[in-house]
Protein backbone atom coordinates (compact mmCIF):
# COMPACT_ATOMS: atom_id res chain seq x y z
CA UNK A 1 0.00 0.00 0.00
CA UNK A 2 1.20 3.53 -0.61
CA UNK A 3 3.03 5.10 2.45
CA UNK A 4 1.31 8.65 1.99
CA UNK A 5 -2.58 6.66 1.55
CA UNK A 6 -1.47 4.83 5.07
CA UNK A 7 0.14 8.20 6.11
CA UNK A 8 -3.60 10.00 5.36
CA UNK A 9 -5.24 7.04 6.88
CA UNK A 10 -3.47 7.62 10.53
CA UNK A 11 -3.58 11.60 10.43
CA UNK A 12 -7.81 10.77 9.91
CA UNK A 13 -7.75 8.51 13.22
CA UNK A 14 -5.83 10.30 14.88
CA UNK A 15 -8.43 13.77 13.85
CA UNK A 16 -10.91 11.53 14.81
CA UNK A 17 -9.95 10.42 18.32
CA UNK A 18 -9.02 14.25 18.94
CA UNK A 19 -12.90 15.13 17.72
CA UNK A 20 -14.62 11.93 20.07
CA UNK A 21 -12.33 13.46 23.24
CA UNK A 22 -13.27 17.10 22.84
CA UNK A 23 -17.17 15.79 22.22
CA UNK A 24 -16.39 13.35 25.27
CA UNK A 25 -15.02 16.21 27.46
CA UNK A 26 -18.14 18.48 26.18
CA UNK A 27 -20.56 16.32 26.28
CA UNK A 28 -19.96 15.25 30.15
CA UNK A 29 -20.08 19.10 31.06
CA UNK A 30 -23.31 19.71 29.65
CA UNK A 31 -24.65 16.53 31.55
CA UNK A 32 -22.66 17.44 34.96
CA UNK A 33 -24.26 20.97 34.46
CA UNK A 34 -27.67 19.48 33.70
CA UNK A 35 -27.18 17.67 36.80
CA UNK A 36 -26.79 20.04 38.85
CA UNK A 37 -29.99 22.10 37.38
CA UNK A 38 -31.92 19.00 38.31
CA UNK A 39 -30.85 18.84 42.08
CA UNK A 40 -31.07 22.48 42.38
CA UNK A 41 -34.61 22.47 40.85
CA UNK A 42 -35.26 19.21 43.63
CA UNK A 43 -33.93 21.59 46.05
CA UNK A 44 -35.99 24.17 45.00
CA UNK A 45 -39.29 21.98 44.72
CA UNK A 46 -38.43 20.48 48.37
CA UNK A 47 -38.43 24.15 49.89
CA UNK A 48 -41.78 25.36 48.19
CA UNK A 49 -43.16 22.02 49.52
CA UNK A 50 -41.90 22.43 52.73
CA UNK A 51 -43.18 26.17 52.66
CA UNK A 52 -46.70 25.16 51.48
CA UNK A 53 -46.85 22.43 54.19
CA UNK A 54 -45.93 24.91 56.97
CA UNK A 55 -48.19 26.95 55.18
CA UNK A 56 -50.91 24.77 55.12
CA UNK A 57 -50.31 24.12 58.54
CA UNK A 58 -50.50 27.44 59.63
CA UNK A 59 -54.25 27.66 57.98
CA UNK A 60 -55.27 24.27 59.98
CA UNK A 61 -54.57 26.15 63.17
CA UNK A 62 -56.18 29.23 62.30
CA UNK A 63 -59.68 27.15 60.38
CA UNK A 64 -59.21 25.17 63.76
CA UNK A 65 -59.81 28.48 65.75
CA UNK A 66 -62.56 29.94 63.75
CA UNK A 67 -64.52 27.31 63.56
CA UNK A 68 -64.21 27.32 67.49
CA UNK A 69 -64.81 30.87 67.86
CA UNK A 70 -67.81 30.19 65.77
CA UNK A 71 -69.02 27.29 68.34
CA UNK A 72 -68.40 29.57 71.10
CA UNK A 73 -70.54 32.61 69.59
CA UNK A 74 -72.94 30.08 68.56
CA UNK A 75 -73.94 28.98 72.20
CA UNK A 76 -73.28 32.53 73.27
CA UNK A 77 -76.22 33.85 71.00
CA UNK A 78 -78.14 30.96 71.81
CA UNK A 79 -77.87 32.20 75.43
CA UNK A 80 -78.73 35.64 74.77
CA UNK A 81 -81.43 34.38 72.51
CA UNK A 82 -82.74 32.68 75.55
CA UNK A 83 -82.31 35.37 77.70
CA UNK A 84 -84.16 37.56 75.66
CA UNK A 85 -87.02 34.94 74.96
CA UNK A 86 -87.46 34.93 78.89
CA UNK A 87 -87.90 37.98 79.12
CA UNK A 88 -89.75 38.57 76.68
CA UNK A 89 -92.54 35.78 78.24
CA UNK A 90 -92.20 37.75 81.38
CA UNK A 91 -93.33 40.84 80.18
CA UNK A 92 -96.33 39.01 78.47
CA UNK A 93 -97.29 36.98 81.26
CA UNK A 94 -100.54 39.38 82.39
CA UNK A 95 -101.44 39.27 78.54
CA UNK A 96 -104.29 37.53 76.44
CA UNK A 97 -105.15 37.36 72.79
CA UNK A 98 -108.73 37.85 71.04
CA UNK A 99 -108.33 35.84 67.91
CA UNK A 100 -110.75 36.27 64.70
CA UNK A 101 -111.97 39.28 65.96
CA UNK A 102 -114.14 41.17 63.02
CA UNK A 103 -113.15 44.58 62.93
CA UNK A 104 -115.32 47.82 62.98
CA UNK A 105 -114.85 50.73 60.49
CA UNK A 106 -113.03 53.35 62.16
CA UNK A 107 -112.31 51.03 65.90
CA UNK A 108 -110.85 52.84 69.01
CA UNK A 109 -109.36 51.51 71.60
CA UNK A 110 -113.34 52.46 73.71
CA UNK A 111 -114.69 49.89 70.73
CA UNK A 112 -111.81 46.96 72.01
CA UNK A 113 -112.67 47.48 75.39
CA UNK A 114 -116.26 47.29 75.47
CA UNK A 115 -115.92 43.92 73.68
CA UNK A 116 -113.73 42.64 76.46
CA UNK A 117 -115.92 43.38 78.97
CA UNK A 118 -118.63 41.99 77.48
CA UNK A 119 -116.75 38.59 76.49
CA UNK A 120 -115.98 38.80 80.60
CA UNK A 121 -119.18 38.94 81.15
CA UNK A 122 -120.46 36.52 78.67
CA UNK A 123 -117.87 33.70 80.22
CA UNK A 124 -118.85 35.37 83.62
CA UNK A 125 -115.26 36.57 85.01
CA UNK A 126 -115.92 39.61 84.56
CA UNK A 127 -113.50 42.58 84.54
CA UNK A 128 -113.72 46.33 85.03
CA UNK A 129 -112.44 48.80 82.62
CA UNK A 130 -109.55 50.06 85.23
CA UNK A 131 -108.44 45.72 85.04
CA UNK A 132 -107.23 46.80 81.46
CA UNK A 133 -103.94 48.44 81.46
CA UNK A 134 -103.26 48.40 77.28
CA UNK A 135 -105.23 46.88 74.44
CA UNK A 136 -104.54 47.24 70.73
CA UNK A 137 -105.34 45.28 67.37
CA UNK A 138 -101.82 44.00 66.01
CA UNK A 139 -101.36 45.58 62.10
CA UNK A 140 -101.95 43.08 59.87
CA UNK A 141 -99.24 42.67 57.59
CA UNK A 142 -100.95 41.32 54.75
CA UNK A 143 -103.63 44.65 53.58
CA UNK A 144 -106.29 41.57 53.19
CA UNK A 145 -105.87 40.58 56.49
CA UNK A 146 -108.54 42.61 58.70
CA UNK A 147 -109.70 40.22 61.86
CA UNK A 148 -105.42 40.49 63.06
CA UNK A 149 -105.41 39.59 66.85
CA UNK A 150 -106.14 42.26 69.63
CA UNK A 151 -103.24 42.15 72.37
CA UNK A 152 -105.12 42.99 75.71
CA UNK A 153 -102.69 43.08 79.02
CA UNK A 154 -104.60 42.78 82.11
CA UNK A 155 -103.45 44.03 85.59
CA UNK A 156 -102.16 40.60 86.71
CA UNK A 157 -101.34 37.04 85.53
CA UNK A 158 -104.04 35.88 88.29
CA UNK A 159 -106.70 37.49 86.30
CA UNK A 160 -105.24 36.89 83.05
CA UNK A 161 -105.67 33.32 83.54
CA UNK A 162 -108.74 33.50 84.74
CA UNK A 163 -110.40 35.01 81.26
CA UNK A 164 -108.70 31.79 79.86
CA UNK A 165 -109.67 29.42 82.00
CA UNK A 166 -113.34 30.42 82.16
CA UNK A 167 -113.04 31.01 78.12
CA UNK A 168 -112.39 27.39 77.84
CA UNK A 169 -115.12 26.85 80.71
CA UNK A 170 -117.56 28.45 78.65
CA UNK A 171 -116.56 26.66 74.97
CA UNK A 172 -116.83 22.98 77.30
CA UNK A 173 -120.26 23.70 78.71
CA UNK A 174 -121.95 25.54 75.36
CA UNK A 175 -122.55 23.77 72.48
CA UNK A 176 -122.37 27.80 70.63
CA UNK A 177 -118.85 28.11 71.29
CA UNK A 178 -117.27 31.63 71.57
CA UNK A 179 -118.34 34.13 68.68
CA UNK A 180 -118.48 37.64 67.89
CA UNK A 181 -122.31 38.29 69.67
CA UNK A 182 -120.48 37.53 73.50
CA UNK A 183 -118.16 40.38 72.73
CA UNK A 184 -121.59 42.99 71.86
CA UNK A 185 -121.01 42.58 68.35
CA UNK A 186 -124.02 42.57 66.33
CA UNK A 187 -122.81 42.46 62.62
CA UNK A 188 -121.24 39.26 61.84
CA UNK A 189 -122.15 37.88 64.80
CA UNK A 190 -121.60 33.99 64.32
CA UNK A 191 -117.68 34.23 63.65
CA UNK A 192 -116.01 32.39 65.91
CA UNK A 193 -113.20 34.29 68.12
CA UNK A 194 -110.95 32.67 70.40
CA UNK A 195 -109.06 32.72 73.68
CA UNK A 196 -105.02 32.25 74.19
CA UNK A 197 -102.17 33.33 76.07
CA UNK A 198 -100.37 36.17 73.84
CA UNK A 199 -97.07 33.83 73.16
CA UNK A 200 -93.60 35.34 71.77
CA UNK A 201 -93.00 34.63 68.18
CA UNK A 202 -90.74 31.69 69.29
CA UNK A 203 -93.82 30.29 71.26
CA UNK A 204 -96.34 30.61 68.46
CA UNK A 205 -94.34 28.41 66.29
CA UNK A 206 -92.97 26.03 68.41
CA UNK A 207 -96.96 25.73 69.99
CA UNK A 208 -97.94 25.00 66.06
CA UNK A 209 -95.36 22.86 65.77
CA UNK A 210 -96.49 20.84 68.85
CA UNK A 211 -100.27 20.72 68.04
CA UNK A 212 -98.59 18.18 65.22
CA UNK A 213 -97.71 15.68 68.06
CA UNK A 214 -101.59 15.73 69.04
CA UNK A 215 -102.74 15.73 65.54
CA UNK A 216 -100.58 12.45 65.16
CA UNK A 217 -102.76 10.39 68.51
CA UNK A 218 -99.01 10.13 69.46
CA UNK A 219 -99.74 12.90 72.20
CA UNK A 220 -103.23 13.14 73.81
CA UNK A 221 -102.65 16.60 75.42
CA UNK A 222 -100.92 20.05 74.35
CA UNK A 223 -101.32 23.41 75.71
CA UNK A 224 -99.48 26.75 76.98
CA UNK A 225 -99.36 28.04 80.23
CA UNK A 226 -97.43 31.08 81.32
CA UNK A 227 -95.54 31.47 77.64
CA UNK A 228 -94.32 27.78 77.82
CA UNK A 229 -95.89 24.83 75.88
CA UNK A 230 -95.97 21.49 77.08
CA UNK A 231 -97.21 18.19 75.66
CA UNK A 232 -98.39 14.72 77.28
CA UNK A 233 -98.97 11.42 76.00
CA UNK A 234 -101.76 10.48 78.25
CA UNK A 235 -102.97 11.01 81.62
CA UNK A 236 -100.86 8.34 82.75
CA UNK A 237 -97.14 10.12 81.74
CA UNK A 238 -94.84 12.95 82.17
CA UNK A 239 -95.18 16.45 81.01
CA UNK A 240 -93.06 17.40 78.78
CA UNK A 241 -91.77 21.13 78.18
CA UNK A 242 -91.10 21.79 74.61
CA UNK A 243 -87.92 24.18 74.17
CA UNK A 244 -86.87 24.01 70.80
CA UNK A 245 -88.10 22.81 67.09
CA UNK A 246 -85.49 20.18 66.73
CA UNK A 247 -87.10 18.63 70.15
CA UNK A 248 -90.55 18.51 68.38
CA UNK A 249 -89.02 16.82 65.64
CA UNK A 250 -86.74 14.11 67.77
CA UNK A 251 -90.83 13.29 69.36
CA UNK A 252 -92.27 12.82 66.43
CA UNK A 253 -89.74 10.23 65.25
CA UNK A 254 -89.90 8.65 68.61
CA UNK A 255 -93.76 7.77 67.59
């Protein structure tokens, strides 16, 4: 073979082995760099994660807190809300309500009070004018609604219960229950009008609500007495003092 084709031959290996080392040498810097991206970018990842777990942390605790805060103002409100219910049963305790009243063009409070004294005297319990310390028709708060209750506070709760109990005398012994004629009425005189204690708005609904126990033959007997209502299976069990909806409820799935 020629000398300068063998000469050519090892000057091209030799080109070559020079080209493979300085692509060898590069080539293992760019992956040493790379590398080194990657565990910086793990080290970078591993902080944010430990950040957002602190983090995260951090908003347990304070979810943990407000949620109870928010127990704590719950039963506080419930408290006050109790409070305020008592008191506002107190300050109806010498107070009755005329239900289904009709209503006179132009009616004073004269008009209201001449039909209470003449209900008193048609359940005979009768009551003088000076017995009545307020009495007012509540404003209907639908315009169709004319025959709203009249509020009528009497000068104690002895007498107070009294007009009820001898309403509910009267309705037992007649077979014409209560109507407008015992209150001096003379128009409309068969519409019947009716007797109860003048509850708070908690009261009224939770006294609907417990009429439903009756209504089901679960509970024989269900009435109010001095703002509270209280139900009874039969003659034979305990009272019962009914406090809250979700207690009406828990009865009626105990049927």
């Amino acid at each position: 073979m020629d000398e300068s084709i063998i000469q050519q031959f090892a000057d091209m290996k030799e080109e070559m082995r020079k080209i493979m080392s300085l692509f060898s040498t590069t080539q293992g810097k760019e992956i040493l760099t790379t590398l080194q991206e990657i565990k910086q970018s793990n080290q970078n990842i591993e902080a944010s994660i430990s950040f957002l777990t602190a983090q995260n942390d951090e908003f347990k605790k304070k979810i943990e807190h407000l949620e109870n805060q928010a127990k704590d103002d719950r039963r506080y409100i419930a408290i006050l809300e109790n409070k305020m219910e008592d008191m506002q049963v107190l300050s109806r305790k010498a107070n009755f309500e005329l239900k289904n009243v009709p209503k006179k063009n132009n009616e004073t409070k004269e008009d209201l009070i001449e039909m209470v004294v003449c209900l008193s005297q048609s359940i005979d319990c009768k009551i003088t004018r000076s017995d009545i310390r307020d009495i007012y028709r509540v404003r209907g708060k639908q315009p169709d609604k004319v025959n709203t209750p009249i509020i009528i506070e009497t000068g104690s709760t002895l007498l107070k219960t009294d007009i009820l109990k001898m309403g509910k005398s009267f309705n037992k012994r007649h077979k014409a229950k209560l109507c407008a004629k015992h209150l001096g009425i003379k128009t409309q005189e068969d519409t019947p009008v009716f007797l109860s204690e003048h509850l708070t708005v908690k009261g009224s609904r939770l006294y609907f609500l417990a009429r439903d126990l009756s209504k089901s033959k679960a509970y024989k007997f269900c009435w109010t007495a001095y703002g509270k209502i209280y139900v009874r299976k039969n003659e034979n069990t305990s009272i019962i003092s009914i406090k809250s909806e979700e207690q009406v409820h828990q009865l009626l799935l105990e049927e």
